[in-house]
C-alpha atoms as a PDB file:
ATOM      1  CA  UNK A   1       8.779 -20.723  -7.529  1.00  0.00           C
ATOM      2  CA  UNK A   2      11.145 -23.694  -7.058  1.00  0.00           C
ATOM      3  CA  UNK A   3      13.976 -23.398  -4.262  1.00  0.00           C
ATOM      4  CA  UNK A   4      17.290 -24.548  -5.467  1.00  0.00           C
ATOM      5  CA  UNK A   5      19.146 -26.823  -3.460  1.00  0.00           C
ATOM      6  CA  UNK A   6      22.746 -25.170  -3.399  1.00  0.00           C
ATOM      7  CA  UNK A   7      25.497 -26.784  -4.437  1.00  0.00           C
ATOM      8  CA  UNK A   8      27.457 -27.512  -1.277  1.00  0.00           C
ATOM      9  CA  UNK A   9      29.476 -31.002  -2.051  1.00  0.00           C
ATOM     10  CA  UNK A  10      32.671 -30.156  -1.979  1.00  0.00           C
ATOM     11  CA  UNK A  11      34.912 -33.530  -2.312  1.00  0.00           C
ATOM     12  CA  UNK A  12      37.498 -32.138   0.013  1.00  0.00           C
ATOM     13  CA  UNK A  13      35.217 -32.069   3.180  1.00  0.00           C
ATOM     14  CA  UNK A  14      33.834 -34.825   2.409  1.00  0.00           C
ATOM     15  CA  UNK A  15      34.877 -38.250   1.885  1.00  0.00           C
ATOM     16  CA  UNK A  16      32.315 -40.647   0.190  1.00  0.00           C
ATOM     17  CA  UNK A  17      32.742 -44.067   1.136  1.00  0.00           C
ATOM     18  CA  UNK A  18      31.609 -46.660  -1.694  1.00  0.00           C
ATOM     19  CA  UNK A  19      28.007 -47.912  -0.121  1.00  0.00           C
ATOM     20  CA  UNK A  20      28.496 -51.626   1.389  1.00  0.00           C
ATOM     21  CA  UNK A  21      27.406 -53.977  -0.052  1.00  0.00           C
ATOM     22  CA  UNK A  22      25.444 -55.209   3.131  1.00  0.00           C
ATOM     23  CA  UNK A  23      24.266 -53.154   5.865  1.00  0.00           C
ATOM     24  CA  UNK A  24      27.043 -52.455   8.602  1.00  0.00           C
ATOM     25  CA  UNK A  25      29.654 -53.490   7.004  1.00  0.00           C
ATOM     26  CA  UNK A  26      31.596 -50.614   6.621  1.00  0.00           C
ATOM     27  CA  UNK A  27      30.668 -49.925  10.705  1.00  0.00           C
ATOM     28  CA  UNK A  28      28.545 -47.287   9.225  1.00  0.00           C
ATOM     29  CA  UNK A  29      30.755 -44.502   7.642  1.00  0.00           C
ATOM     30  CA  UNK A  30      28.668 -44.015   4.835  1.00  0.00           C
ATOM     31  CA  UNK A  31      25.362 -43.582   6.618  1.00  0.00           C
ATOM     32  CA  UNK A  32      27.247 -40.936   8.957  1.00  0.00           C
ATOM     33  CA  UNK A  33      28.581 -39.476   5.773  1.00  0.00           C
ATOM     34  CA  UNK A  34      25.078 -39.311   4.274  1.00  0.00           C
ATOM     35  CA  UNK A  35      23.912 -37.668   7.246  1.00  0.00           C
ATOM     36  CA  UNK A  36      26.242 -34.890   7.785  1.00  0.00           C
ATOM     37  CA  UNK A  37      25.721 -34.213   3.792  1.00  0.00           C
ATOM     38  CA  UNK A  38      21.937 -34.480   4.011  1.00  0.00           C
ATOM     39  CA  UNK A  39      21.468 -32.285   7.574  1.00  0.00           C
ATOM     40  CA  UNK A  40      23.734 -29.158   5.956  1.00  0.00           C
ATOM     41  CA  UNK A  41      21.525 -29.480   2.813  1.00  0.00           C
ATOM     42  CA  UNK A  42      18.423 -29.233   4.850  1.00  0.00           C
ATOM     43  CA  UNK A  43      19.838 -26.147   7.498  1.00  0.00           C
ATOM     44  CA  UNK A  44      20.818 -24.083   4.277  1.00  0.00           C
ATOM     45  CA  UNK A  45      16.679 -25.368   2.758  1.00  0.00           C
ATOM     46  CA  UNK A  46      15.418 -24.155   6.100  1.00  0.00           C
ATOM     47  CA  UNK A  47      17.443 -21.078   6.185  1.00  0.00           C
ATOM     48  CA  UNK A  48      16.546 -19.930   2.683  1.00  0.00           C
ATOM     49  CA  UNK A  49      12.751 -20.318   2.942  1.00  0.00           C
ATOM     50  CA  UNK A  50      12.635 -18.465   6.230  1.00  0.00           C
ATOM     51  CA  UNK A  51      14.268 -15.579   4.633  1.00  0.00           C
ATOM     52  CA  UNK A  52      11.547 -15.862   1.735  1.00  0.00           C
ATOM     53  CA  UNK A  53       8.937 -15.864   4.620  1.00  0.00           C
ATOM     54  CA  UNK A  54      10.414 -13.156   6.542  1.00  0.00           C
ATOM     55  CA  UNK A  55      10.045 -10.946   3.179  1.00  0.00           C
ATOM     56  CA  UNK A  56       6.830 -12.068   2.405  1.00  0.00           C
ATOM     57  CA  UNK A  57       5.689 -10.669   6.467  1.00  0.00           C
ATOM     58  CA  UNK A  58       7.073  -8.038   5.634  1.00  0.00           C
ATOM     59  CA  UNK A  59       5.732  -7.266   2.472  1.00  0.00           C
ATOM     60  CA  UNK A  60       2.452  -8.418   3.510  1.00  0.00           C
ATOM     61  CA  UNK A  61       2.372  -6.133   6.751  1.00  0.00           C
ATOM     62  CA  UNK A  62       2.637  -3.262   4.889  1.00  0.00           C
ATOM     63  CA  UNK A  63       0.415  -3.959   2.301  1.00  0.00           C
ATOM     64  CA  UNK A  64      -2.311  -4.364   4.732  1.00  0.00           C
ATOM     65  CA  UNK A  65      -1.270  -1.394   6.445  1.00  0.00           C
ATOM     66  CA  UNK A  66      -1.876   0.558   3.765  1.00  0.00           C
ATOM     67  CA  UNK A  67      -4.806  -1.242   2.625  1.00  0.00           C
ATOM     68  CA  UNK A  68      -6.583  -0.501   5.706  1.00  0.00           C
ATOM     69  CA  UNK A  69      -5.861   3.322   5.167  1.00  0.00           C
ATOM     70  CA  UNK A  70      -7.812   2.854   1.545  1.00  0.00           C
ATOM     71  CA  UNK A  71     -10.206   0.986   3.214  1.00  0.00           C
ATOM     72  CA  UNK A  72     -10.753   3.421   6.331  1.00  0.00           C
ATOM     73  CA  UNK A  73     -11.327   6.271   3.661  1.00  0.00           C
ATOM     74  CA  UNK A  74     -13.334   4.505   1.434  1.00  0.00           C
ATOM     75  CA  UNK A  75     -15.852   2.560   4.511  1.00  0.00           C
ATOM     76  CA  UNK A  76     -18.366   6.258   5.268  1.00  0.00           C
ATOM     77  CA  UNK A  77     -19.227   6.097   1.500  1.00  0.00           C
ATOM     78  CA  UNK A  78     -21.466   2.937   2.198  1.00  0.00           C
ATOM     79  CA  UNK A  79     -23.538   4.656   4.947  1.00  0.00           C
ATOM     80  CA  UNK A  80     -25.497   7.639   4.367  1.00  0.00           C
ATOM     81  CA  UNK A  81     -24.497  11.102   5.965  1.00  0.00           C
ATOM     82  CA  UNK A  82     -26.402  11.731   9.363  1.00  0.00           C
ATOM     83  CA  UNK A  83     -26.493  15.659   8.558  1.00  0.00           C
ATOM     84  CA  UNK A  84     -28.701  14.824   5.437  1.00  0.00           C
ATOM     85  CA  UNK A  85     -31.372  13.716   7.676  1.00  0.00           C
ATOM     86  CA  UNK A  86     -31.065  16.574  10.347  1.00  0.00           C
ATOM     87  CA  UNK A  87     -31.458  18.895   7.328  1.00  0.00           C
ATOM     88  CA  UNK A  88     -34.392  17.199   6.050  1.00  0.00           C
ATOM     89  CA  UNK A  89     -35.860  17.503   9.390  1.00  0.00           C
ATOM     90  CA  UNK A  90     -35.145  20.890   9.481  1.00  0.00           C
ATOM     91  CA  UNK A  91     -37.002  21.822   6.863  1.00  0.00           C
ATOM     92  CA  UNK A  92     -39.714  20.399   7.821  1.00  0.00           C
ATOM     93  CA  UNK A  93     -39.737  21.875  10.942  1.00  0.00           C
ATOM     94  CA  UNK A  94     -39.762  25.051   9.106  1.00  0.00           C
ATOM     95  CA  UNK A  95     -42.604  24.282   7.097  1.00  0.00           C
ATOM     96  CA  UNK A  96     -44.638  23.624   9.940  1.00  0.00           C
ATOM     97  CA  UNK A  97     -43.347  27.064  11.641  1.00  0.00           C
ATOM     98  CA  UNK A  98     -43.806  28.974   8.625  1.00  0.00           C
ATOM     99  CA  UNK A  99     -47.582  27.597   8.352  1.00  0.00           C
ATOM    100  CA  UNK A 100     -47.880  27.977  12.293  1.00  0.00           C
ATOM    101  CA  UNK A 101     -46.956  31.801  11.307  1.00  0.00           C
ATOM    102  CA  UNK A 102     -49.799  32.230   8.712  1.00  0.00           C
ATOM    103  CA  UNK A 103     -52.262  30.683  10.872  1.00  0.00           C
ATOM    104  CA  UNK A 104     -52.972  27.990   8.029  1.00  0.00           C
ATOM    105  CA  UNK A 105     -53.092  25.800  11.294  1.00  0.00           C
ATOM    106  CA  UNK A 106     -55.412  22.980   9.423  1.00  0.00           C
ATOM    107  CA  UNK A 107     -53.113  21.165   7.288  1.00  0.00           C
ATOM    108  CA  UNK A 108     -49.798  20.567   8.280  1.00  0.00           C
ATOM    109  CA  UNK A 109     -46.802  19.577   5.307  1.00  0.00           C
ATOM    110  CA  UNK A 110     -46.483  16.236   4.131  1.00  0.00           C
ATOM    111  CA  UNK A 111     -43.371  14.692   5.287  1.00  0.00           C
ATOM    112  CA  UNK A 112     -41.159  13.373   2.917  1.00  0.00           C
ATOM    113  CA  UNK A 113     -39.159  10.413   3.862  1.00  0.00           C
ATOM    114  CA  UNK A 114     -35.747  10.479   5.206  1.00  0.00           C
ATOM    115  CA  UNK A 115     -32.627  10.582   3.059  1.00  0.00           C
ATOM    116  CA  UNK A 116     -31.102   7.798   5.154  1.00  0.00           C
ATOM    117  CA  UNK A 117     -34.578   5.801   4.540  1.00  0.00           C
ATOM    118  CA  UNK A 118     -34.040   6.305   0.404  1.00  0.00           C
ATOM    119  CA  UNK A 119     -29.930   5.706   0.613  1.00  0.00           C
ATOM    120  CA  UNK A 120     -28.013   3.300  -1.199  1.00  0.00           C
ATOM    121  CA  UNK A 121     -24.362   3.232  -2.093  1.00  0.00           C
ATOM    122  CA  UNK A 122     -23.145   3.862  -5.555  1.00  0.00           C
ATOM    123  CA  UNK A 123     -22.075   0.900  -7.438  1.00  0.00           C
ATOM    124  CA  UNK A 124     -18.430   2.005  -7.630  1.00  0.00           C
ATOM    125  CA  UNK A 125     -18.470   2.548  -4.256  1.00  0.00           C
ATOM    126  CA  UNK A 126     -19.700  -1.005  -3.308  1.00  0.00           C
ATOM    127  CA  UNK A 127     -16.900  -2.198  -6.110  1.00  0.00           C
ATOM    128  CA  UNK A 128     -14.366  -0.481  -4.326  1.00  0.00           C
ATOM    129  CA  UNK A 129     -15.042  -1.371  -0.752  1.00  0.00           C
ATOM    130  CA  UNK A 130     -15.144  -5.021  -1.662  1.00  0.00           C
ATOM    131  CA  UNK A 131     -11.694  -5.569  -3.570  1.00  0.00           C
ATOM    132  CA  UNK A 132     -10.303  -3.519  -0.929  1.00  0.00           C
ATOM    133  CA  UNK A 133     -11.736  -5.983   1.978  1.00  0.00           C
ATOM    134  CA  UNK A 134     -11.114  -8.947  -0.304  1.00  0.00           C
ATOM    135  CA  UNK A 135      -7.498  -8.121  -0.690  1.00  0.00           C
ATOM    136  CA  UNK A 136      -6.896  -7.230   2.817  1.00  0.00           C
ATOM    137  CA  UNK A 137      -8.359 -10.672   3.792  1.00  0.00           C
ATOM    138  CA  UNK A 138      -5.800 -12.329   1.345  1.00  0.00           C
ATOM    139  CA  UNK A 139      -3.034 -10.168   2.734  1.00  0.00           C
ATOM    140  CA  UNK A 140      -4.328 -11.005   6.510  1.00  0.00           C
ATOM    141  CA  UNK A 141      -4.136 -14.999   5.731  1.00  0.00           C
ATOM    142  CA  UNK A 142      -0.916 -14.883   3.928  1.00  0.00           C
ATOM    143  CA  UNK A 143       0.455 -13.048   7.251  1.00  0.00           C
ATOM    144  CA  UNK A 144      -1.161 -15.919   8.900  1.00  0.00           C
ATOM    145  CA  UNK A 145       0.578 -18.920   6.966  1.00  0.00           C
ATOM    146  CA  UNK A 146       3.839 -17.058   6.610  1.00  0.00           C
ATOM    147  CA  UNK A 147       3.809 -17.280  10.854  1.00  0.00           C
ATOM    148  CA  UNK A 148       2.764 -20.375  10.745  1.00  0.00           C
ATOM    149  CA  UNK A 149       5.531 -21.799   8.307  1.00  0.00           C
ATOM    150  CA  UNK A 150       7.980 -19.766  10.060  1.00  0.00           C
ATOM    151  CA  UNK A 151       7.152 -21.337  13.250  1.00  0.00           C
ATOM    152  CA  UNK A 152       7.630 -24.397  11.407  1.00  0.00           C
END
C-alpha cells in the first residue's frame, strides 16, 4: 500500500524564491525555503506511518493472543493421554491377579504394549497445530518489525 504524501503547499506560507542561477546567490532563501517545505513533508510521512504501525501492534497483539488460546487447546492432542497407559496397566495387573486367584500360577498374560508406545497424532490434528504455530510465528515477527520501525 502506497503512502500519499499530503498536499501541504499552500502558496500563502510559503514564498518560493525562483532557484539562482548559481549557488549562493540569492544568500540562500531558496535552500531554507526547500527545507522548511521538505522537513514538514517528512514529520507528517513519519507521523502517518507510525500510526499505521501502531495499528498493525495492535492488531498483531491480539491476534497472537488469541492464537495462542487455539494453540494452547489444540497442543495435548499431539501427545497421548497418560491415563490410557495407567489403564492398560491396570488391566494387566488384573489379569495377573485374576490368574494368581485360580492358581493357574504357570503362565502369566502376555503384555500388550503401551498405548503411549503405539500413539500417533491424527493428521488433522498435526494440520492444525502447524498453521496455528506457523501463523503465530508470522504474527510474533510482524510484532517484531513493527517495534523495530517504530523505533525508527
Amino acid at each position: 500500500m502506497a503512502t500519499r504524501v499530503p498536499d501541504i503547499y499552500d502558496p500563502a506560507r510559503f514564498e518560493v524564491p525562483v532557484p539562482p542561477q548559481e549557488f549562493g546567490q540569492d544568500g540562500g532563501k531558496f535552500y531554507r525555503c526547500y527545507d522548511a517545505l521538505a522537513e514538514e513533508i517528512d514529520d507528517n510521512l513519519v507521523t502517518g506511518l507510525k500510526e499505521h504501525l501502531d495499528g498493525l501492534l495492535i492488531f498483531a497483539g491480539l491476534f497472537a493472543g488469541v492464537n495462542t488460546a487455539f494453540l494452547a487447546l489444540t497442543l495435548p492432542l499431539m501427545s497421548p493421554d497418560p491415563a490410557d497407559d495407567t489403564n492398560a496397566l491396570l488391566r494387566d495387573n488384573n489379569a495377573i491377579l485374576l490368574n494368581i486367584v485360580l492358581g493357574r500360577n504357570e503362565s502369566l498374560p502376555s503384555t500388550n504394549p503401551l498405548p503411549s508406545e503405539t500413539f500417533s497424532p491424527a493428521g488433522k490434528v498435526l494440520t492444525v497445530n502447524a498453521l496455528f504455530s506457523v501463523s503465530l510465528t508470522f504474527a510474533l515477527v510482524s510484532s517484531f518489525l513493527a517495534v523495530l520501525g517504530r523505533q525508527w
